[in-house]
Protein backbone atom coordinates (compact mmCIF):
# COMPACT_ATOMS: atom_id res chain seq x y z
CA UNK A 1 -0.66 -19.68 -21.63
CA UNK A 2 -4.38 -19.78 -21.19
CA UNK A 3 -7.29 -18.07 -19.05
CA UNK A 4 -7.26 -19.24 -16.02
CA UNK A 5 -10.76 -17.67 -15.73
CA UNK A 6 -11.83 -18.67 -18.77
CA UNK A 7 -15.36 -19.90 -17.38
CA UNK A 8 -16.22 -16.10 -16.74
CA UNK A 9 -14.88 -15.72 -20.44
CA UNK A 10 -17.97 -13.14 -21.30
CA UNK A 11 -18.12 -10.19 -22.95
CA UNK A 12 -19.03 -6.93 -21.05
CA UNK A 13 -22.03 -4.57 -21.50
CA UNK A 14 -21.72 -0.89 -22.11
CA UNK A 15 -22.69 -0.40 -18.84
CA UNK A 16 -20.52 -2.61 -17.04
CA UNK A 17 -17.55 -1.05 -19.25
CA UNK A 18 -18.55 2.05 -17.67
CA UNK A 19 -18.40 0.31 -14.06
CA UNK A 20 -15.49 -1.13 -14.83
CA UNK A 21 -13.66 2.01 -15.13
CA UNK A 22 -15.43 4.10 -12.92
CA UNK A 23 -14.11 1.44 -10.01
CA UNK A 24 -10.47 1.76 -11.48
CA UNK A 25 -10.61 5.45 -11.48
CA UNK A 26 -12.27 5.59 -8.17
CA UNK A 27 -9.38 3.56 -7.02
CA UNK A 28 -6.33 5.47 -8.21
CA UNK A 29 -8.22 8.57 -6.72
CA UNK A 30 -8.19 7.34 -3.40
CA UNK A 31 -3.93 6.21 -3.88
CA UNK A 32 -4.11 9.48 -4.53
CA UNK A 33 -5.09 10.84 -1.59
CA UNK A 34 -4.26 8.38 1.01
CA UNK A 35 -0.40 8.44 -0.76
CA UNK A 36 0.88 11.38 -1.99
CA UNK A 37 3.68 10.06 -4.16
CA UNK A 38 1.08 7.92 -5.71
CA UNK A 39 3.15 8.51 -9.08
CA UNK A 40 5.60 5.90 -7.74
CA UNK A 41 2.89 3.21 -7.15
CA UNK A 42 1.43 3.89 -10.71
CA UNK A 43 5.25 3.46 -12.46
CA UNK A 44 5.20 0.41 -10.55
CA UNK A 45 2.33 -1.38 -10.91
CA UNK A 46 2.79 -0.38 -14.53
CA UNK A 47 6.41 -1.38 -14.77
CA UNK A 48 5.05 -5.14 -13.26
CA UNK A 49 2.08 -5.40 -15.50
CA UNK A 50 4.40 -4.56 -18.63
CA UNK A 51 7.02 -7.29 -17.16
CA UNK A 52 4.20 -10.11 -17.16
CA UNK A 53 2.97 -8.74 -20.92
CA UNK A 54 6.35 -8.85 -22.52
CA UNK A 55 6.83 -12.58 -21.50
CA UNK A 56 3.57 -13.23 -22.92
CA UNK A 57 4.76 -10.72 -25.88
CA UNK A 58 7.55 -13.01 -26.11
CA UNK A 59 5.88 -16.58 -26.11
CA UNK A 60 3.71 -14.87 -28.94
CA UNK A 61 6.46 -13.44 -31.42
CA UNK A 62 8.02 -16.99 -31.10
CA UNK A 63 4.99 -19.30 -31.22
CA UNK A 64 4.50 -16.82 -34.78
CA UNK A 65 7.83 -17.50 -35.74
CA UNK A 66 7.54 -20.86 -35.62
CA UNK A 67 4.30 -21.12 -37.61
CA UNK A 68 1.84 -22.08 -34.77
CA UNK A 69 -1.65 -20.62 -34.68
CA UNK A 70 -2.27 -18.23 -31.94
CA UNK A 71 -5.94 -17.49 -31.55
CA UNK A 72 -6.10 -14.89 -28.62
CA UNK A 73 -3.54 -12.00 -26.72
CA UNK A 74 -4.59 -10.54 -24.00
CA UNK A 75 -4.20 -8.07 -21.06
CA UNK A 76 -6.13 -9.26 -18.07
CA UNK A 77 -8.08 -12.29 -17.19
CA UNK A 78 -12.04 -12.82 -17.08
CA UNK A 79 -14.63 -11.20 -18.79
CA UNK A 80 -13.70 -9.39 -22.06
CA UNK A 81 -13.91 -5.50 -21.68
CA UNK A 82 -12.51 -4.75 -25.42
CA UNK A 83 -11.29 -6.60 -28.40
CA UNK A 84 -10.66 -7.15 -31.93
CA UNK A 85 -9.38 -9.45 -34.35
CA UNK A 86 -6.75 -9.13 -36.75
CA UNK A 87 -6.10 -12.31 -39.12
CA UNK A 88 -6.80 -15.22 -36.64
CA UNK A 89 -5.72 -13.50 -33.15
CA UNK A 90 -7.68 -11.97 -31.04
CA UNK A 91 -6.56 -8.87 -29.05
CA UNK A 92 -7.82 -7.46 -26.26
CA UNK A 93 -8.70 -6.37 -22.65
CA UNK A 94 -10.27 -8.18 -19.82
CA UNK A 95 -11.61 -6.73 -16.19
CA UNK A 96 -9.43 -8.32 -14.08
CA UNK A 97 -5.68 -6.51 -14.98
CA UNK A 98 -3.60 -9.48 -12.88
CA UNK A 99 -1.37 -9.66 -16.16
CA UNK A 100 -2.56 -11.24 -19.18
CA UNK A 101 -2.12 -14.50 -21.83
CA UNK A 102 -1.25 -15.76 -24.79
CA UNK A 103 -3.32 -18.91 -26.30
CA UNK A 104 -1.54 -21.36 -28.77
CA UNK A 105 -3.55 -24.05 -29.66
CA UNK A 106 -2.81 -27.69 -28.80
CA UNK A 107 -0.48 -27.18 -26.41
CA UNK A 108 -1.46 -30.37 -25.07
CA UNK A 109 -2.60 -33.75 -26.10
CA UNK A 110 -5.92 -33.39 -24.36
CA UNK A 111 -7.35 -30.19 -26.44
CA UNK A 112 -9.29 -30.78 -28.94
CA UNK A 113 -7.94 -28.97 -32.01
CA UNK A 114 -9.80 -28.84 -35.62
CA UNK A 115 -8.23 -31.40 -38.00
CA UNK A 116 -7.08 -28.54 -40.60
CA UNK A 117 -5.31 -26.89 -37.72
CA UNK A 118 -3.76 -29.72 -36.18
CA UNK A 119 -0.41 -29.43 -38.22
CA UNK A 120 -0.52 -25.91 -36.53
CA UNK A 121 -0.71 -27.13 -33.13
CA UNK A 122 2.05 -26.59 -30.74
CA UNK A 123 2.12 -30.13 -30.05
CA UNK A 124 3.10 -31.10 -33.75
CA UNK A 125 5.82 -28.60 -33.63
CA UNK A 126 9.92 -29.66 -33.58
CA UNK A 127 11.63 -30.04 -30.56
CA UNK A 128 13.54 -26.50 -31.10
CA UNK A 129 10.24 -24.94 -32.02
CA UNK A 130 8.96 -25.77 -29.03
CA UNK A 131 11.76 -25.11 -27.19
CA UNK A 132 12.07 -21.53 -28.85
CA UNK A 133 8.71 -21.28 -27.50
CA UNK A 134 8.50 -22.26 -23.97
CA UNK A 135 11.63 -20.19 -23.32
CA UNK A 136 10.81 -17.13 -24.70
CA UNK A 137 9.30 -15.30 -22.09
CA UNK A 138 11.87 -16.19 -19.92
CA UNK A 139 13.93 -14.88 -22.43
CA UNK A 140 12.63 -11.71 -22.39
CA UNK A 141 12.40 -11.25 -18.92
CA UNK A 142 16.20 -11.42 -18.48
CA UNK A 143 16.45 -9.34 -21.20
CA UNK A 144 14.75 -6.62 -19.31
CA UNK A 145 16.17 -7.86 -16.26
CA UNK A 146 19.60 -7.32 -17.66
CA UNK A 147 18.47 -3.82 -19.19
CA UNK A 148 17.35 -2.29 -16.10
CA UNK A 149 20.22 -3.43 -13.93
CA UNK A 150 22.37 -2.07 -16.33
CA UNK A 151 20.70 1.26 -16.67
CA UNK A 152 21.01 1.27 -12.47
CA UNK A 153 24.60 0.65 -12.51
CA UNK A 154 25.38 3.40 -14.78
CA UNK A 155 23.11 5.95 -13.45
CA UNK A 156 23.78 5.64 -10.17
CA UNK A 157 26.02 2.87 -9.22
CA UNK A 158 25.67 -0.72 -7.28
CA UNK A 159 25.26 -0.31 -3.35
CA UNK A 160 28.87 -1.36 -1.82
CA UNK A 161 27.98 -0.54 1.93
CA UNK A 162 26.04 2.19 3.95
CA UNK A 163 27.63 5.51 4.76
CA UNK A 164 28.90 6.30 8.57
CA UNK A 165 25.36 8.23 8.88
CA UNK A 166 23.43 8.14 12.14
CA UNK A 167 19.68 7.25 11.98
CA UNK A 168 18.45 6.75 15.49
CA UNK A 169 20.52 7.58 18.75
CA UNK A 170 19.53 5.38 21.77
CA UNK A 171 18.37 7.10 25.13
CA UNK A 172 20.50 6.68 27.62
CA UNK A 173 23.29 5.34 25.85
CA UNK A 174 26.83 6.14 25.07
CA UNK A 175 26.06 7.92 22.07
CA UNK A 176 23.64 9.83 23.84
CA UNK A 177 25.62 10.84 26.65
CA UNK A 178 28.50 12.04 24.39
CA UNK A 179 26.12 14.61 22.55
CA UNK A 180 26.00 12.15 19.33
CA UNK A 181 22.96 13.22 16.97
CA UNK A 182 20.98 11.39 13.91
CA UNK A 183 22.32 12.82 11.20
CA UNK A 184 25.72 13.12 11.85
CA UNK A 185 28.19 11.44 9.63
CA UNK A 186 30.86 9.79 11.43
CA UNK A 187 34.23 10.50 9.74
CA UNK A 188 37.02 9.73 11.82
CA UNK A 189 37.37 7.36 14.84
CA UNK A 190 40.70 7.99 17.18
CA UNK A 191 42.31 9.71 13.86
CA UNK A 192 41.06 6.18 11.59
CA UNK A 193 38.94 7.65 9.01
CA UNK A 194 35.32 4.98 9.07
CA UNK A 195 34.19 5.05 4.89
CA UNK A 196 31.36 2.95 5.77
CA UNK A 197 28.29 2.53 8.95
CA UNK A 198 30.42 -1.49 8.91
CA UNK A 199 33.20 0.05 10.16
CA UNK A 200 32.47 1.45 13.41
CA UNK A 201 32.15 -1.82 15.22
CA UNK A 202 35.90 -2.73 14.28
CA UNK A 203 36.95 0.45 15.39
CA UNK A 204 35.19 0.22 19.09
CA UNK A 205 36.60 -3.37 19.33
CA UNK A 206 37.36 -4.14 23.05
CA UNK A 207 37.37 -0.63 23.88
CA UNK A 208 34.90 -0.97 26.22
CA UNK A 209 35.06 1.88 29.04
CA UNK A 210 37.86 3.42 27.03
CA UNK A 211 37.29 7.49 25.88
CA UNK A 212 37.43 7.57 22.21
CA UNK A 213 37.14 10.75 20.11
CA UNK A 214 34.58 10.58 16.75
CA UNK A 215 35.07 13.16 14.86
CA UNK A 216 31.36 13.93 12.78
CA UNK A 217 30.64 16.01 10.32
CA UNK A 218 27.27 18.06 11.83
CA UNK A 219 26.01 21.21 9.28
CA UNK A 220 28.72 20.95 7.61
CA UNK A 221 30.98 21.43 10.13
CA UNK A 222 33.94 18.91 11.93
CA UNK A 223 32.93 18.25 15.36
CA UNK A 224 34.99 16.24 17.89
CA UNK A 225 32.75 14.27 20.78
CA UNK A 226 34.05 12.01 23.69
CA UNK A 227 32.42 8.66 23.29
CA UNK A 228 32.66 5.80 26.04
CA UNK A 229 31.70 2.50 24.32
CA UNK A 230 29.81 0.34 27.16
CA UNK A 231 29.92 -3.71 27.04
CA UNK A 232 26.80 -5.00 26.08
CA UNK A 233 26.17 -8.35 28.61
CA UNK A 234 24.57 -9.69 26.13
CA UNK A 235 27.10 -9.98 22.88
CA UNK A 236 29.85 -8.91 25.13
CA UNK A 237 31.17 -6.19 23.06
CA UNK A 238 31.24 -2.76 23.39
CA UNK A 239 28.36 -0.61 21.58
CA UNK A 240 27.34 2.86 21.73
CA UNK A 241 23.86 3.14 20.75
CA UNK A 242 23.54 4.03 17.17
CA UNK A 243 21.62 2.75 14.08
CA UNK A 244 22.53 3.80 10.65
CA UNK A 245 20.76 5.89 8.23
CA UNK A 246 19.71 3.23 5.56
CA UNK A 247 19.12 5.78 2.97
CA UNK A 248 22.44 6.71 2.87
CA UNK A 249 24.28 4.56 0.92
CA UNK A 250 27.65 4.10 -0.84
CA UNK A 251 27.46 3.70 -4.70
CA UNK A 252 30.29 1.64 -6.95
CA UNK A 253 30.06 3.87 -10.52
CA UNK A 254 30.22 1.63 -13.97
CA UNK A 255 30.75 3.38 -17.19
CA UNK A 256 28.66 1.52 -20.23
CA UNK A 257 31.62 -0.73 -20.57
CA UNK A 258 32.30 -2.07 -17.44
CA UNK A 259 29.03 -2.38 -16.73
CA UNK A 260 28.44 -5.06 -18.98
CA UNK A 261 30.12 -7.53 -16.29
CA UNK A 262 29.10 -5.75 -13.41
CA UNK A 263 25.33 -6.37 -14.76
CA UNK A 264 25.85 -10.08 -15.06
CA UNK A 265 27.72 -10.31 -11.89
CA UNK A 266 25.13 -8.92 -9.91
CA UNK A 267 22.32 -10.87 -12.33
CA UNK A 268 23.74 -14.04 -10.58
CA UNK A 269 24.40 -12.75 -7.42
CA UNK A 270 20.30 -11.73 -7.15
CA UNK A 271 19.85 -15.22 -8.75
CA UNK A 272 21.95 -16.93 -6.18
CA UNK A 273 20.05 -15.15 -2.97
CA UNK A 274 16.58 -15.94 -4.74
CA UNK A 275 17.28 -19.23 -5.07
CA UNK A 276 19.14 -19.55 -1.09
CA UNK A 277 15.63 -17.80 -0.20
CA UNK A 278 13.12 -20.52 -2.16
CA UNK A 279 15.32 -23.75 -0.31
CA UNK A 280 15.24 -22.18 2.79
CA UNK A 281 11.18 -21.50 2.49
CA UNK A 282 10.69 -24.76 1.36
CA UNK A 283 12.83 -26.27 4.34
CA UNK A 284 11.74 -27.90 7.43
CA UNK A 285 13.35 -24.53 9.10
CA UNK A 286 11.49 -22.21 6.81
CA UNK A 287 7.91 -24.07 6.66
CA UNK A 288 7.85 -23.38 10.80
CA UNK A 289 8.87 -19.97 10.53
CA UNK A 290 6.14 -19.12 7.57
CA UNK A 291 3.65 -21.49 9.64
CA UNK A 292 4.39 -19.32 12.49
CA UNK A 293 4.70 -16.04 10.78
CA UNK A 294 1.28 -16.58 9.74
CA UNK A 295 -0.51 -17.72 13.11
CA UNK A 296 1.32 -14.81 14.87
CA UNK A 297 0.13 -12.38 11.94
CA UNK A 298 4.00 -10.99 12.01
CA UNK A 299 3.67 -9.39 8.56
CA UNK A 300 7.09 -7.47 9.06
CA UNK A 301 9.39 -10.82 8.71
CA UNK A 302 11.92 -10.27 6.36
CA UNK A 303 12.12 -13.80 5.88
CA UNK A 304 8.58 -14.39 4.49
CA UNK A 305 7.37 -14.72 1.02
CA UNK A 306 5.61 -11.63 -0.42
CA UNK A 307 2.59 -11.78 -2.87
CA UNK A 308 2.31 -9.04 -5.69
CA UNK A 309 0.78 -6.87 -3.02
CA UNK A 310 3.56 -7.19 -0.80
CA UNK A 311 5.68 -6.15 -3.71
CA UNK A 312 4.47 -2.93 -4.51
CA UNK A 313 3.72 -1.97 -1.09
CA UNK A 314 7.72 -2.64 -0.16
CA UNK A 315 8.59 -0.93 -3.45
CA UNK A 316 6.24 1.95 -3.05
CA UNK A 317 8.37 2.39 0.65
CA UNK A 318 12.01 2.09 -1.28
CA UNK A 319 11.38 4.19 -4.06
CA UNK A 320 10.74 7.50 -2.84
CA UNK A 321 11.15 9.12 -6.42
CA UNK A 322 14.41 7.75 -7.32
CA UNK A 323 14.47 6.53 -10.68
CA UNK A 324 17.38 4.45 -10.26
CA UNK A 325 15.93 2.14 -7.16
CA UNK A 326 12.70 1.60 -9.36
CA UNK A 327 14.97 0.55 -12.35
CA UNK A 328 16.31 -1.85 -10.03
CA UNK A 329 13.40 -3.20 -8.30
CA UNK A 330 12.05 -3.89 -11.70
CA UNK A 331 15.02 -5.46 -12.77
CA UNK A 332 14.67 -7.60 -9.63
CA UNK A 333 11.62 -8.74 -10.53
CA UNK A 334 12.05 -9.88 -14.48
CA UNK A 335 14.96 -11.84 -13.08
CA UNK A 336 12.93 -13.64 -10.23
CA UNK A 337 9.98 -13.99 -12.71
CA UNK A 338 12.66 -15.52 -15.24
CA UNK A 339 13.67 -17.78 -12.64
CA UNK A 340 10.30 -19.03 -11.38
CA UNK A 341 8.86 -19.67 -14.28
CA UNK A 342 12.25 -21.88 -15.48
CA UNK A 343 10.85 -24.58 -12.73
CA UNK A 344 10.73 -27.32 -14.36
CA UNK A 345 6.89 -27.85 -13.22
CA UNK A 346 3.61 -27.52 -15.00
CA UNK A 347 2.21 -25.40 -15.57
CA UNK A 348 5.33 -23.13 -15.73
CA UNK A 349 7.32 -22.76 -19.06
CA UNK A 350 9.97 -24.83 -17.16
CA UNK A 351 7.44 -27.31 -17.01
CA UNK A 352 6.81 -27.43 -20.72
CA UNK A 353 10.23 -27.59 -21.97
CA UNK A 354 10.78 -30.48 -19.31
CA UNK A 355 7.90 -31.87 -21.26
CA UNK A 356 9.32 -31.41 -24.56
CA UNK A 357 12.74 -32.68 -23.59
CA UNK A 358 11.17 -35.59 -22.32
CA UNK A 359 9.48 -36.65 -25.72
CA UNK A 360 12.07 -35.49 -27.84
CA UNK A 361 14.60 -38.08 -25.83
CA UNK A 362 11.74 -40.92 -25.52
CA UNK A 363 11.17 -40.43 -28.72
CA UNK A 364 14.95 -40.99 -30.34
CA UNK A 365 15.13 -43.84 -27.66
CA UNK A 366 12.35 -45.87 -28.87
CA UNK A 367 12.63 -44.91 -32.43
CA UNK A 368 8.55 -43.58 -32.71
CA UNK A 369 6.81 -40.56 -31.39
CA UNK A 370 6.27 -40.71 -27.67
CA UNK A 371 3.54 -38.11 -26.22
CA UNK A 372 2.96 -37.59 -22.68
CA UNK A 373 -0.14 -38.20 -21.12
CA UNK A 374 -1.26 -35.18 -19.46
CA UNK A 375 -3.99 -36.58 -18.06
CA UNK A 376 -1.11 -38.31 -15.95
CA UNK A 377 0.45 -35.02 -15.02
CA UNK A 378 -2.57 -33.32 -13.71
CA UNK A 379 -2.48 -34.70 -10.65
CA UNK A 380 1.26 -33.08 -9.95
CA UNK A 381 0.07 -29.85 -11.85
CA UNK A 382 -3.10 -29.75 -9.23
CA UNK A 383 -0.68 -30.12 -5.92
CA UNK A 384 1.77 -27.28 -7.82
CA UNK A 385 -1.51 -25.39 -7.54
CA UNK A 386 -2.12 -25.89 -4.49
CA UNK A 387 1.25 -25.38 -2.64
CA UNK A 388 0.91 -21.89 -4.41
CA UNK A 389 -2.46 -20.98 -3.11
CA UNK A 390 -1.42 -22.50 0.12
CA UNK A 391 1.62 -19.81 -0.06
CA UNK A 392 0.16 -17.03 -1.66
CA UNK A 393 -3.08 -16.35 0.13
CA UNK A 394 -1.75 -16.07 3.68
CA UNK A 395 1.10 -14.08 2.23
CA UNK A 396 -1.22 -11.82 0.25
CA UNK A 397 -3.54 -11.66 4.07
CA UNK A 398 -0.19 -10.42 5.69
CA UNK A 399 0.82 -7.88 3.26
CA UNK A 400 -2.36 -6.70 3.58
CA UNK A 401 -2.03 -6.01 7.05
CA UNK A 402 1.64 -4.97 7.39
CA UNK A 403 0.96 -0.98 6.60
CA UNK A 404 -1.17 -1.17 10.18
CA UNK A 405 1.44 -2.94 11.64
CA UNK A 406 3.90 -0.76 11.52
């Protein structure tokens, strides 16, 4: 809830104003060029910054609410660009748009707040004040998390499997042998009708060396092609030699009603796979793979964590214009923002509320007001810091490099 680059906390000359934007402009020229559908990357980096605002939008409305003082809002970090001051908050812009901040004061015991605003100080607040606090940008993120998802599932539908559609046809294969083309959508095998790319192995099941007819659907017309499955030494089942077309896929509808559930079902599915993703990273298993990733350069693992450049790159790739998938990827994203910052570690909002819950129990315990030292916690707040650099900056060097690894 602060500047992390507060130290370069200046304010801008004209000139540099000018720089400023002539850089930004300069740089969303060249998207421009080098990516056609640059449109895309601009909804999403805009659709991200907005995420990261409205949680600070939400810490501010609350801290507000509750009567604390709140002496600066802003978009950015580093030196001011723009600003002005209403009442006693500042609001503004600064020149480095990574999201922004929201400043309460005291939100510790070691800031040094002026006695007439001390009863103002987050620290002198009630436990649900502070709790209402802490937990309101995470509030708002699933909020918007649960907004977007929604708006997906009615618009378009929650992927259920991927269509029988070829992508890629193996040389010298089966498929290739029996005429089989990408593009063709696979409708029947041996008269049993395939609804989904899943099926197909089930339906070549220890039929190896055994004719079978696929009936495809090819310019819109029903063809019928002889294909021999061959065993594959190495899985010892029979395959063919076809990948599917991943951009075909199979949509469940939701009306508004339904897809009230639906939303919160797949909320904590997401939820469930981020958090399988962050114990596995963390594991002895996942540390060697990321430690290896990293010294091989592999920046196409699937496994490996992404940094924010990583995520619009990959989104840039999935959204091809499609509304719907960029609802959802941002949806994605408030929930795993909503999650992360619910760690109960400083200086997340988790961390704070642990902090809060901590006192508030200490305190009933021992019948006086217990503070925490945070001069005790920095130490744990500095290795939380660390652990993130020590994930984010190889993450952000391979993401960097994956569009010339392709």
């Amino acid at each position: 809830m602060k500047d992390f680059l507060e130290a370069s906390d200046e304010r801008l000359d004209r000139r540099q104003v000018v720089l400023w934007i002539g850089v930004v402009v300069a740089v969303l020229a060249v998207v421009g060029v080098v990516n056609p559908s640059a449109f895309d990357l601009v909804l999403i980096i805009v659709g991200i910054l907005l995420a990261v605002m409205l949680h600070e939008f939400g810490h501010y409305l609350a801290a507000k609410r509750a009567g604390m003082k709140v002496t600066e809002f802003f978009v950015g970090f580093g030196p001011r660009i723009w600003s002005f001051r209403k009442g006693e908050t500042e609001y503004g812009i600064k020149a480095i748009p990574l999201g922004g901040y929201v400043r309460i004061i005291g939100m510790n015991n070691l800031e040094e707040v002026a006695p007439e605003d001390e009863p103002r100080a987050f620290r002198q607040g009630t436990y649900g004040n502070k709790m209402m606090v802490v937990l309101a940008g995470i509030t708002v993120n699933l909020i918007l998390a649960f907004v977007l998802l929604g708006a997906t599932l009615v618009g378009q539908g929650r992927a259920t499997a991927v269509a029988p559609v070829i992508g890629t046809v193996s040389k010298s294969t089966a498929a290739s042998a029996a005429g089989l083309r990408a593009g063709d959508r696979i409708v029947a095998v041996d008269g049993t009708p395939i609804r989904s790319f899943d099926e197909i192995p089930a339906a070549i099941k220890g039929k190896a060396g055994v004719p079978l007819q696929f009936t495809v659907r090819r310019d819109g017309e029903l063809r019928t092609l002889a294909v021999t499955p061959r065993e594959n030494k190495a899985t010892n089942s029979p395959r063919i030699g076809i990948t599917s077309d991943q951009h075909q896929v199979i949509y469940k509808r939701y009306n508004p009603v339904t897809a009230v559930p639906g939303t919160l079902v797949m909320m904590y599915d997401g939820a469930k796979a981020m958090g399988g993703g962050f114990v596995h990273l963390f594991s002895p298993a996942g540390i060697k793979q990321y430690s290896n990733d990293v010294k091989t350069g592999n920046a196409n693992s699937e496994t490996r964590p992404r940094s924010i450049i990583g995520i619009v790159y990959t989104a840039d790739q999935l959204v091809g214009g499609n509304i719907y998938l960029l609802f959802a990827i941002l949806g994605s994203l408030n929930l795993f923002l909503a999650l992360f910052n619910v760690l109960p570690l400083l200086p997340f909002d988790g961390g704070h509320a642990a902090v809060a819950t901590y006192e508030e129990v200490m305190s009933k315990i021992r019948r006086r007001r217990v503070q925490v030292d945070f001069r005790k916690l920095m130490p744990i707040t500095a290795v939380v810091f660390v652990m993130l650099l020590l994930l984010a900056i190889p993450a952000m060097f391979l993401d960097v490099m994956q569009p010339f690894t392709k």
